[in-house]
N, C-alpha and C. Protein backbone atom coordinates (compact mmCIF):
# COMPACT_ATOMS: atom_id res chain seq x y z
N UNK A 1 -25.20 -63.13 -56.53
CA UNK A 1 -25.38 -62.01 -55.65
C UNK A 1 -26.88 -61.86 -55.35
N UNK A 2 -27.31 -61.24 -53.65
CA UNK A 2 -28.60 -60.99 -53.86
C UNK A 2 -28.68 -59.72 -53.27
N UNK A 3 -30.12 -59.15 -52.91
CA UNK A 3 -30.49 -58.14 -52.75
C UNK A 3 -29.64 -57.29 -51.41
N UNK A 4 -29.33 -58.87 -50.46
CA UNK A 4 -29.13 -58.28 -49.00
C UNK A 4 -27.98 -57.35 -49.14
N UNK A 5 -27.53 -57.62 -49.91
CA UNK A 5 -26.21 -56.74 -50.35
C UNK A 5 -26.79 -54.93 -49.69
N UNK A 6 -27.63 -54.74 -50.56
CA UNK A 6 -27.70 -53.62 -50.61
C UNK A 6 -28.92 -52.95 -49.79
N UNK A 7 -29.50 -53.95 -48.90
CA UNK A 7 -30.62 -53.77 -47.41
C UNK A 7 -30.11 -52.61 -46.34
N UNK A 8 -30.48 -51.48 -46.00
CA UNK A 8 -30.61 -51.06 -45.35
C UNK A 8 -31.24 -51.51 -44.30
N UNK A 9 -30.87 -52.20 -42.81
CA UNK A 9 -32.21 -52.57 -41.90
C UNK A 9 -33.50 -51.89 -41.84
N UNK A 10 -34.28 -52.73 -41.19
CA UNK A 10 -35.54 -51.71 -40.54
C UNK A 10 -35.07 -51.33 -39.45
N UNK A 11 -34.21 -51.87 -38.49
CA UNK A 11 -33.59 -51.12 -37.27
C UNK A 11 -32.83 -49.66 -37.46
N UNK A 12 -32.35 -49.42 -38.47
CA UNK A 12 -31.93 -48.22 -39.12
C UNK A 12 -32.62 -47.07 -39.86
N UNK A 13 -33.89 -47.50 -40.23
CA UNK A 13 -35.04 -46.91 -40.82
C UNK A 13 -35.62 -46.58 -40.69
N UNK A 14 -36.18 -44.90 -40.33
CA UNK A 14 -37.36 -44.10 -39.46
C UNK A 14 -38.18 -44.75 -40.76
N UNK A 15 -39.63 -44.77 -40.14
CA UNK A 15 -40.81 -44.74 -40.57
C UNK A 15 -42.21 -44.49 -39.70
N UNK A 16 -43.49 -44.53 -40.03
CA UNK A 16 -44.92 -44.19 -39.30
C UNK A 16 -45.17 -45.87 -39.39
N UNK A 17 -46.38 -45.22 -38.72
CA UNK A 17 -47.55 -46.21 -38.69
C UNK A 17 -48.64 -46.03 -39.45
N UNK A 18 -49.57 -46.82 -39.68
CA UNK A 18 -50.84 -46.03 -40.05
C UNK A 18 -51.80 -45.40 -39.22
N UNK A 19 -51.59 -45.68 -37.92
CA UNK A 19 -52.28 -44.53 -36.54
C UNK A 19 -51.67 -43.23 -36.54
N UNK A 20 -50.65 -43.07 -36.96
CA UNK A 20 -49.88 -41.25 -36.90
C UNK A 20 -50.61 -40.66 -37.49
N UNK A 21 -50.52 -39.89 -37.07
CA UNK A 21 -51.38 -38.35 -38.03
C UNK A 21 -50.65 -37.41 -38.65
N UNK A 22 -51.12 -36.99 -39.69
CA UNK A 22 -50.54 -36.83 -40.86
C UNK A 22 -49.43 -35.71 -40.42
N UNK A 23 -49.87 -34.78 -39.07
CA UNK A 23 -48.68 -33.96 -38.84
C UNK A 23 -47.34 -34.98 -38.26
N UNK A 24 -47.61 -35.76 -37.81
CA UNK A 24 -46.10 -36.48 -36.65
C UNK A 24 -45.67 -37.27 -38.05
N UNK A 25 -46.29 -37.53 -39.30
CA UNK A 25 -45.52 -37.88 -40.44
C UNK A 25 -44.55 -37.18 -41.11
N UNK A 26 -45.62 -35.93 -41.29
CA UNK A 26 -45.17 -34.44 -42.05
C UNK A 26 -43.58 -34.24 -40.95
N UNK A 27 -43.69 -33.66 -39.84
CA UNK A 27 -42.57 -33.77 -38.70
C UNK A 27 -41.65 -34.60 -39.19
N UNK A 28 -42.06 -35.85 -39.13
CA UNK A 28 -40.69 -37.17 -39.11
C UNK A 28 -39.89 -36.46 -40.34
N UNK A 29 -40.57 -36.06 -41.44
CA UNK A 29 -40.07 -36.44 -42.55
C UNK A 29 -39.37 -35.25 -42.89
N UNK A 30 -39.95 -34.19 -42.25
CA UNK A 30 -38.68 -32.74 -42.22
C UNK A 30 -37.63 -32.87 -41.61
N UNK A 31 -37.71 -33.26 -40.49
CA UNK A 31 -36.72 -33.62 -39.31
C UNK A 31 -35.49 -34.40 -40.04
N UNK A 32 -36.22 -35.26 -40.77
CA UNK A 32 -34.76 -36.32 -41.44
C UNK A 32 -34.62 -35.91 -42.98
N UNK A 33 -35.21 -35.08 -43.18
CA UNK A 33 -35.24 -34.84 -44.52
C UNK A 33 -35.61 -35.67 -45.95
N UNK A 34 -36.36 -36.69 -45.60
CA UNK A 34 -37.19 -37.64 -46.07
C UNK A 34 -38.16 -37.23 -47.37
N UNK A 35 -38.15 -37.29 -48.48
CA UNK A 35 -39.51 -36.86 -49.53
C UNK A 35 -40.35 -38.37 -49.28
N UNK A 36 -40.00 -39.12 -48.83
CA UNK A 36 -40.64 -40.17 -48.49
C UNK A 36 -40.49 -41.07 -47.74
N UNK A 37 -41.60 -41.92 -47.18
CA UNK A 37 -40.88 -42.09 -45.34
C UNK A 37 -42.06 -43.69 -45.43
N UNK A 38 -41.68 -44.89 -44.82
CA UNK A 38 -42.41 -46.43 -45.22
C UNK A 38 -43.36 -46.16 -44.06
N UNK A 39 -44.98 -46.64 -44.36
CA UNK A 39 -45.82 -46.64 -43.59
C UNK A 39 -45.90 -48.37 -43.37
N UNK A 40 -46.07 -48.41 -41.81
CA UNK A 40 -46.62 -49.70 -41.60
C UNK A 40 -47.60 -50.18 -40.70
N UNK A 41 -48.25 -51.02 -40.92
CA UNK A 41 -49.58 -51.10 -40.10
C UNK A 41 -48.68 -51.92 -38.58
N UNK A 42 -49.86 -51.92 -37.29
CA UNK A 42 -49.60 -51.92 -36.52
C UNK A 42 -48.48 -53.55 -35.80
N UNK A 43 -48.79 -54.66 -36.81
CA UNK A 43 -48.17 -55.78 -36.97
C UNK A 43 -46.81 -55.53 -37.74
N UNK A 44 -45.92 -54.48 -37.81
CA UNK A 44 -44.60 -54.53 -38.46
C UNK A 44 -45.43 -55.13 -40.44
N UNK A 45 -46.39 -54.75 -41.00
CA UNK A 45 -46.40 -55.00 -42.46
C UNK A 45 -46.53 -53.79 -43.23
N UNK A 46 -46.16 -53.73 -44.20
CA UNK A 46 -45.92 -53.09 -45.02
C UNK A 46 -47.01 -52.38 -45.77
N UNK A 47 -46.96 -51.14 -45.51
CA UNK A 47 -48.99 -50.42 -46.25
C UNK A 47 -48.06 -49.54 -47.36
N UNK A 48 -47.01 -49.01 -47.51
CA UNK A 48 -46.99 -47.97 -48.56
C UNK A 48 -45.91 -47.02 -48.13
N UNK A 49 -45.74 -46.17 -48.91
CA UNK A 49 -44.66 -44.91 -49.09
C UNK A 49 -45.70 -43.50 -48.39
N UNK A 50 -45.74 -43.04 -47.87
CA UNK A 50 -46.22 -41.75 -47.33
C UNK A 50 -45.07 -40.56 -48.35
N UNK A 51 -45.71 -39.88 -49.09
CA UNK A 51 -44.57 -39.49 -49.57
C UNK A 51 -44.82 -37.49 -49.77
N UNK A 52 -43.90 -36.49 -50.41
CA UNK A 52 -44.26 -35.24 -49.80
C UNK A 52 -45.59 -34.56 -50.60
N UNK A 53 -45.72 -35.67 -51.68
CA UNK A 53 -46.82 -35.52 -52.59
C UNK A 53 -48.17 -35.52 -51.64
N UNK A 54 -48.19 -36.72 -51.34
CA UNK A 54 -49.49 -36.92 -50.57
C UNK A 54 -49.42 -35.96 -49.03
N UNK A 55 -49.09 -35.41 -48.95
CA UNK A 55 -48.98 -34.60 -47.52
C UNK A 55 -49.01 -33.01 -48.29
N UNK A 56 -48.99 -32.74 -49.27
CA UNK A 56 -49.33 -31.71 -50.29
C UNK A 56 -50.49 -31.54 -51.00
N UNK A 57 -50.93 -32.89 -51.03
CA UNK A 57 -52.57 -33.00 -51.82
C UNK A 57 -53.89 -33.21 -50.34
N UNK A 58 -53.39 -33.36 -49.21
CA UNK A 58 -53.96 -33.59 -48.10
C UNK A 58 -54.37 -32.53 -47.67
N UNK A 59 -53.27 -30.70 -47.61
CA UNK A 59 -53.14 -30.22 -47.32
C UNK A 59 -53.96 -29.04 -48.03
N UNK A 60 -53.98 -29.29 -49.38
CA UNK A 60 -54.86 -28.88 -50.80
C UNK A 60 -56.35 -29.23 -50.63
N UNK A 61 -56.72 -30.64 -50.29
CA UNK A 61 -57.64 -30.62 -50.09
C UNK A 61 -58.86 -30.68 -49.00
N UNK A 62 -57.84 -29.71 -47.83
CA UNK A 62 -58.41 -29.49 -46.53
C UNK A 62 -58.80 -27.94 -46.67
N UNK A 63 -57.57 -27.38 -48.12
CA UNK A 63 -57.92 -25.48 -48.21
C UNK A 63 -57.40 -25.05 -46.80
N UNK A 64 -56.47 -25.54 -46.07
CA UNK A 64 -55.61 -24.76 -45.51
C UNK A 64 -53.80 -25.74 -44.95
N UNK A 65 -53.50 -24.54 -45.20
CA UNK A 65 -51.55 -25.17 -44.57
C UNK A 65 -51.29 -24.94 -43.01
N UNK A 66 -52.23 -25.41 -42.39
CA UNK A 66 -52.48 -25.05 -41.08
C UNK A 66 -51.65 -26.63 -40.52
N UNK A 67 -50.61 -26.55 -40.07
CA UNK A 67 -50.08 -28.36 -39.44
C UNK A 67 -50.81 -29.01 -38.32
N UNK A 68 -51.47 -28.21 -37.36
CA UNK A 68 -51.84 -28.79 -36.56
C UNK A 68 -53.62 -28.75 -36.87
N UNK A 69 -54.02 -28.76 -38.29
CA UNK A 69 -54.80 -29.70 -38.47
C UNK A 69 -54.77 -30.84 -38.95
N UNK A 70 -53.44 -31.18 -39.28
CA UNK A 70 -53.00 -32.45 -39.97
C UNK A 70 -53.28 -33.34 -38.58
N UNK A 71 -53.26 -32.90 -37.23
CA UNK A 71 -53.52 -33.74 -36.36
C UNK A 71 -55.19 -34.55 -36.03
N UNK A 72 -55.79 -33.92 -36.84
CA UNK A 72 -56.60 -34.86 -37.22
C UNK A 72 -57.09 -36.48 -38.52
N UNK A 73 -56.41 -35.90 -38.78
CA UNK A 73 -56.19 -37.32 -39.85
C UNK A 73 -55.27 -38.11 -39.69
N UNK A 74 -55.15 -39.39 -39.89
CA UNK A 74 -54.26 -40.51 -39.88
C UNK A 74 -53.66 -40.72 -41.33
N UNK A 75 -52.38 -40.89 -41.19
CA UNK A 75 -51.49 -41.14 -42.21
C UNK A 75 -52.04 -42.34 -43.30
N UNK A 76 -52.45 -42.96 -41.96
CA UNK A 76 -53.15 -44.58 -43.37
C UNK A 76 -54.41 -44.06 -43.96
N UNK A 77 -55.09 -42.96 -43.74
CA UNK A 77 -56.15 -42.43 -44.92
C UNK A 77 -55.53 -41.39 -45.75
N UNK A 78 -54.47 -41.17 -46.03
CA UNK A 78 -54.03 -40.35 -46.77
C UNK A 78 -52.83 -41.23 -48.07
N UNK A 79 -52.14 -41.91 -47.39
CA UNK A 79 -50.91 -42.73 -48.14
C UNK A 79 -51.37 -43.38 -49.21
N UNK A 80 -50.50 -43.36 -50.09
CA UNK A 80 -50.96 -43.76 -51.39
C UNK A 80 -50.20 -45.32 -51.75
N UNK A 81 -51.33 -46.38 -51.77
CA UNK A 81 -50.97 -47.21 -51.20
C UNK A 81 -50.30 -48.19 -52.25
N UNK A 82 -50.34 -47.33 -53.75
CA UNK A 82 -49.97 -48.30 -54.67
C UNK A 82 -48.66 -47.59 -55.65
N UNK A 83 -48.34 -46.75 -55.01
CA UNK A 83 -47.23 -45.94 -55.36
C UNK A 83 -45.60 -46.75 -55.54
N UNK A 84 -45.41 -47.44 -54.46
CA UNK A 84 -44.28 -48.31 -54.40
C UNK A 84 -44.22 -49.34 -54.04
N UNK A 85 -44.70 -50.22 -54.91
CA UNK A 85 -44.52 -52.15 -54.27
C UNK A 85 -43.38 -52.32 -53.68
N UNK A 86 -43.46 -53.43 -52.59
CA UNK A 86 -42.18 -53.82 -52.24
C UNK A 86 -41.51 -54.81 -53.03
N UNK A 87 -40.80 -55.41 -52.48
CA UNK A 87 -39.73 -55.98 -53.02
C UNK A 87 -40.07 -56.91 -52.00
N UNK A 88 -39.58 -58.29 -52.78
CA UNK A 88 -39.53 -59.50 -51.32
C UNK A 88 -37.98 -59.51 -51.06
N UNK A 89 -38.03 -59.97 -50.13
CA UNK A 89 -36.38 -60.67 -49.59
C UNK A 89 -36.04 -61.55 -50.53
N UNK A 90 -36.79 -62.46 -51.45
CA UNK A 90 -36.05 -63.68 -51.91
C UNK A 90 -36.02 -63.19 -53.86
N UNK A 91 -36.32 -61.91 -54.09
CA UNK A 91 -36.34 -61.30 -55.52
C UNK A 91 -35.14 -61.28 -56.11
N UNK A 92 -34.72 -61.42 -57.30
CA UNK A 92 -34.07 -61.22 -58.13
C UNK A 92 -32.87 -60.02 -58.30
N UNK A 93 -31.72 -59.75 -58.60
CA UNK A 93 -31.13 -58.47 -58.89
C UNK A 93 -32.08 -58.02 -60.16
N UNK A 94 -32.15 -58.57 -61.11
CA UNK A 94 -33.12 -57.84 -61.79
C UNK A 94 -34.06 -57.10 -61.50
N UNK A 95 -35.35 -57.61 -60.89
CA UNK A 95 -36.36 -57.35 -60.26
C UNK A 95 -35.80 -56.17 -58.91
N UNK A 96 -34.80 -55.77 -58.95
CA UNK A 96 -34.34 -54.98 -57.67
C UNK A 96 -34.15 -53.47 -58.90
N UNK A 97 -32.82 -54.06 -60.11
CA UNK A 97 -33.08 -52.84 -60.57
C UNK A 97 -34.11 -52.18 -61.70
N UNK A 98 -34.94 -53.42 -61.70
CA UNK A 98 -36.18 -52.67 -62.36
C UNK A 98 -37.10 -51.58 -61.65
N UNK A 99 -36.86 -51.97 -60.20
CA UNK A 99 -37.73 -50.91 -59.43
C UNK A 99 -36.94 -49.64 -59.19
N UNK A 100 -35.61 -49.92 -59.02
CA UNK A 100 -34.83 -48.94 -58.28
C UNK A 100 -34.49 -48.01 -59.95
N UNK A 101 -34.80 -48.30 -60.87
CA UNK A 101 -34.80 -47.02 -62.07
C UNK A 101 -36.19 -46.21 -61.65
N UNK A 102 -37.03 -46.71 -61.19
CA UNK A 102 -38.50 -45.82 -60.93
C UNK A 102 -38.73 -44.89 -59.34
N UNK A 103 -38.55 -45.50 -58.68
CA UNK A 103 -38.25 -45.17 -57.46
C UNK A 103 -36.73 -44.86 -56.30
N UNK A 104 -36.45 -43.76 -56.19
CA UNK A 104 -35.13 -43.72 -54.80
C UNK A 104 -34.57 -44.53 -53.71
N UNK A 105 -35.93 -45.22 -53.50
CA UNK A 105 -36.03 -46.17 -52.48
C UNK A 105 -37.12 -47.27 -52.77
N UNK A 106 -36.86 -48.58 -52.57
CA UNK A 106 -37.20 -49.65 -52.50
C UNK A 106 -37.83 -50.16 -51.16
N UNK A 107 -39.16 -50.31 -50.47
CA UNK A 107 -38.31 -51.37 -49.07
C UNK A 107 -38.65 -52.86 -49.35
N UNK A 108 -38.32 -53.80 -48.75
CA UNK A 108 -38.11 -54.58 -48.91
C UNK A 108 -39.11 -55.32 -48.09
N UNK A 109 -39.19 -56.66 -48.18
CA UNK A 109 -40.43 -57.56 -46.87
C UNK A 109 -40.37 -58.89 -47.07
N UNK A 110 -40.33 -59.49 -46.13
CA UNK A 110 -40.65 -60.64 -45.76
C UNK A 110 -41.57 -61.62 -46.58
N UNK A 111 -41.28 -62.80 -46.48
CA UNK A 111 -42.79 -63.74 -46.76
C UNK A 111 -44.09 -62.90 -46.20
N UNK A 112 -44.26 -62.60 -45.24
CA UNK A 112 -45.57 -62.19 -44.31
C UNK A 112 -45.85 -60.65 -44.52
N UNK A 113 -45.03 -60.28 -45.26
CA UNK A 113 -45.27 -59.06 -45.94
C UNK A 113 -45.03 -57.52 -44.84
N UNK A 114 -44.43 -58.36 -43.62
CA UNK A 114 -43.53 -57.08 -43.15
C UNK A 114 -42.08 -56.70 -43.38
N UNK A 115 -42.42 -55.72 -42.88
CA UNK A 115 -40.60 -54.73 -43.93
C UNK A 115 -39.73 -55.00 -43.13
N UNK A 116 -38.84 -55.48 -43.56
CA UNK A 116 -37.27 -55.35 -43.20
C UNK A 116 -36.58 -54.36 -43.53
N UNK A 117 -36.52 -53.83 -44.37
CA UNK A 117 -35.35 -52.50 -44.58
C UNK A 117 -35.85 -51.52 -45.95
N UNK A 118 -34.79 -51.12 -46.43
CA UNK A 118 -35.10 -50.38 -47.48
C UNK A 118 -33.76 -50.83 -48.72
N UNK A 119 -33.79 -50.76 -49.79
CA UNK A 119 -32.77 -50.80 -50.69
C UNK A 119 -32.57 -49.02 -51.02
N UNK A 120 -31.43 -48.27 -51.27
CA UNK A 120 -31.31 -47.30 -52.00
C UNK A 120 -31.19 -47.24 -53.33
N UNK A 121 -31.56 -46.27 -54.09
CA UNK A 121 -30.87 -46.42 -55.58
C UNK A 121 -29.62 -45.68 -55.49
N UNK A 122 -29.69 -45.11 -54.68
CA UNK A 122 -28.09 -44.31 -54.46
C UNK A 122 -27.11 -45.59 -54.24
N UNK A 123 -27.05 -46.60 -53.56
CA UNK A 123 -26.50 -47.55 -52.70
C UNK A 123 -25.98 -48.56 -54.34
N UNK A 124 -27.42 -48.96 -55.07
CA UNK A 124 -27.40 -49.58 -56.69
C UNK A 124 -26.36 -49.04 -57.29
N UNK A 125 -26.21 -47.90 -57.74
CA UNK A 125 -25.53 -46.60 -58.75
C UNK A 125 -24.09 -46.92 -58.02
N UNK A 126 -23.86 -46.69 -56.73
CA UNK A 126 -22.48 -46.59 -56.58
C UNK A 126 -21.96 -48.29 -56.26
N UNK A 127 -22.23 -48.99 -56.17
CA UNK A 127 -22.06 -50.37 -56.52
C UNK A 127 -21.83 -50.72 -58.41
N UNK A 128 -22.64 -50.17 -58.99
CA UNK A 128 -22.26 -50.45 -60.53
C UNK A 128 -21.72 -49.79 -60.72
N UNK A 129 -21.54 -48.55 -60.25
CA UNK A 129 -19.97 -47.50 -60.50
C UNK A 129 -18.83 -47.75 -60.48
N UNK A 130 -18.90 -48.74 -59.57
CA UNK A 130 -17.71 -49.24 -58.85
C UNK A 130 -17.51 -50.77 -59.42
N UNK A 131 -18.05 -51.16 -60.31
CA UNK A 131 -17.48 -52.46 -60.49
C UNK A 131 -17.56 -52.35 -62.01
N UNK A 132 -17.81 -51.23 -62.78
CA UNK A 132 -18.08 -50.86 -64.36
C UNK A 132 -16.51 -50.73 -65.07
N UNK A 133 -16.64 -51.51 -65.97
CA UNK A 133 -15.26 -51.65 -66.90
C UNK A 133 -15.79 -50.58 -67.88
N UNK A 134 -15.17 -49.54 -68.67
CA UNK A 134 -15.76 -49.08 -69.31
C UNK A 134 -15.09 -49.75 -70.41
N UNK A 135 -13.73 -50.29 -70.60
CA UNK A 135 -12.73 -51.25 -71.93
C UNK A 135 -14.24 -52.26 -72.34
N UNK A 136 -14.96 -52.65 -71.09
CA UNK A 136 -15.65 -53.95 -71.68
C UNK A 136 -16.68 -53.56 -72.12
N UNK A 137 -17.31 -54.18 -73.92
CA UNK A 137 -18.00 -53.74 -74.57
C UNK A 137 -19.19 -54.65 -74.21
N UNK A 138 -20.53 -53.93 -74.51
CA UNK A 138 -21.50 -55.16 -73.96
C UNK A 138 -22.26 -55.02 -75.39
């Protein structure tokens, strides 16, 4: 078995850029209800998780909750860029649920290090739910 199993596309997957500003992030991510949303630079690659943390510490350290000053900053100076490694396309089930115990979401990337999709851990959980013997002793 491999990962694709459980790929969400990138055609299916809101995300930013690193040119958005931190309000049209903040936006995306209420709108869909997102605590975290994949940033990518302008070539489809993969920069990081924008997540509600960092749009909380942005906001902290401007000393005001004002949104439409978030329209001055860009999402790629704020995102925290080492928060969630990706995953390659050609990784391991292991290596899938070692990440997906730490993180909700996974995304995933290419050789060239742009994203293709996302893995869920919701998507993991009900896949081993569903195939768990509880008779079989391990």
């Amino acid at each position: 078995m491999n990962i694709f199993r459980f790929i969400i596309p990138k055609s299916l997957v809101e995300y930013i850029t690193v040119d958005s500003t931190v309000r049209q992030g903040f936006e995306k991510m209420r709108f869909h209800r997102y605590v975290a949303i994949p940033v990518l630079d302008g070539e489809g690659r993969y920069v990081g998780m924008l997540r509600n943390d960092d749009i909380l510490e942005y906001f902290i350290s401007v000393s005001s909750f004002d949104v439409k000053g978030g329209e001055k900053t860009l999402v790629g100076d704020i995102v925290d860029r080492n928060y969630s490694r990706p995953l390659y396309h050609n990784s391991t089930m292991e290596e899938l649920f070692e990440l997906v115990k730490e993180h909700n979401s996974v995304p995933v990337v290419d050789d060239r290090g742009c994203f293709i999709g996302l893995v869920l851990r919701r998507d993991v959980m009900n896949f081993l739910l569903k195939h768990y013997d509880p008779e079989r002793r391990v």
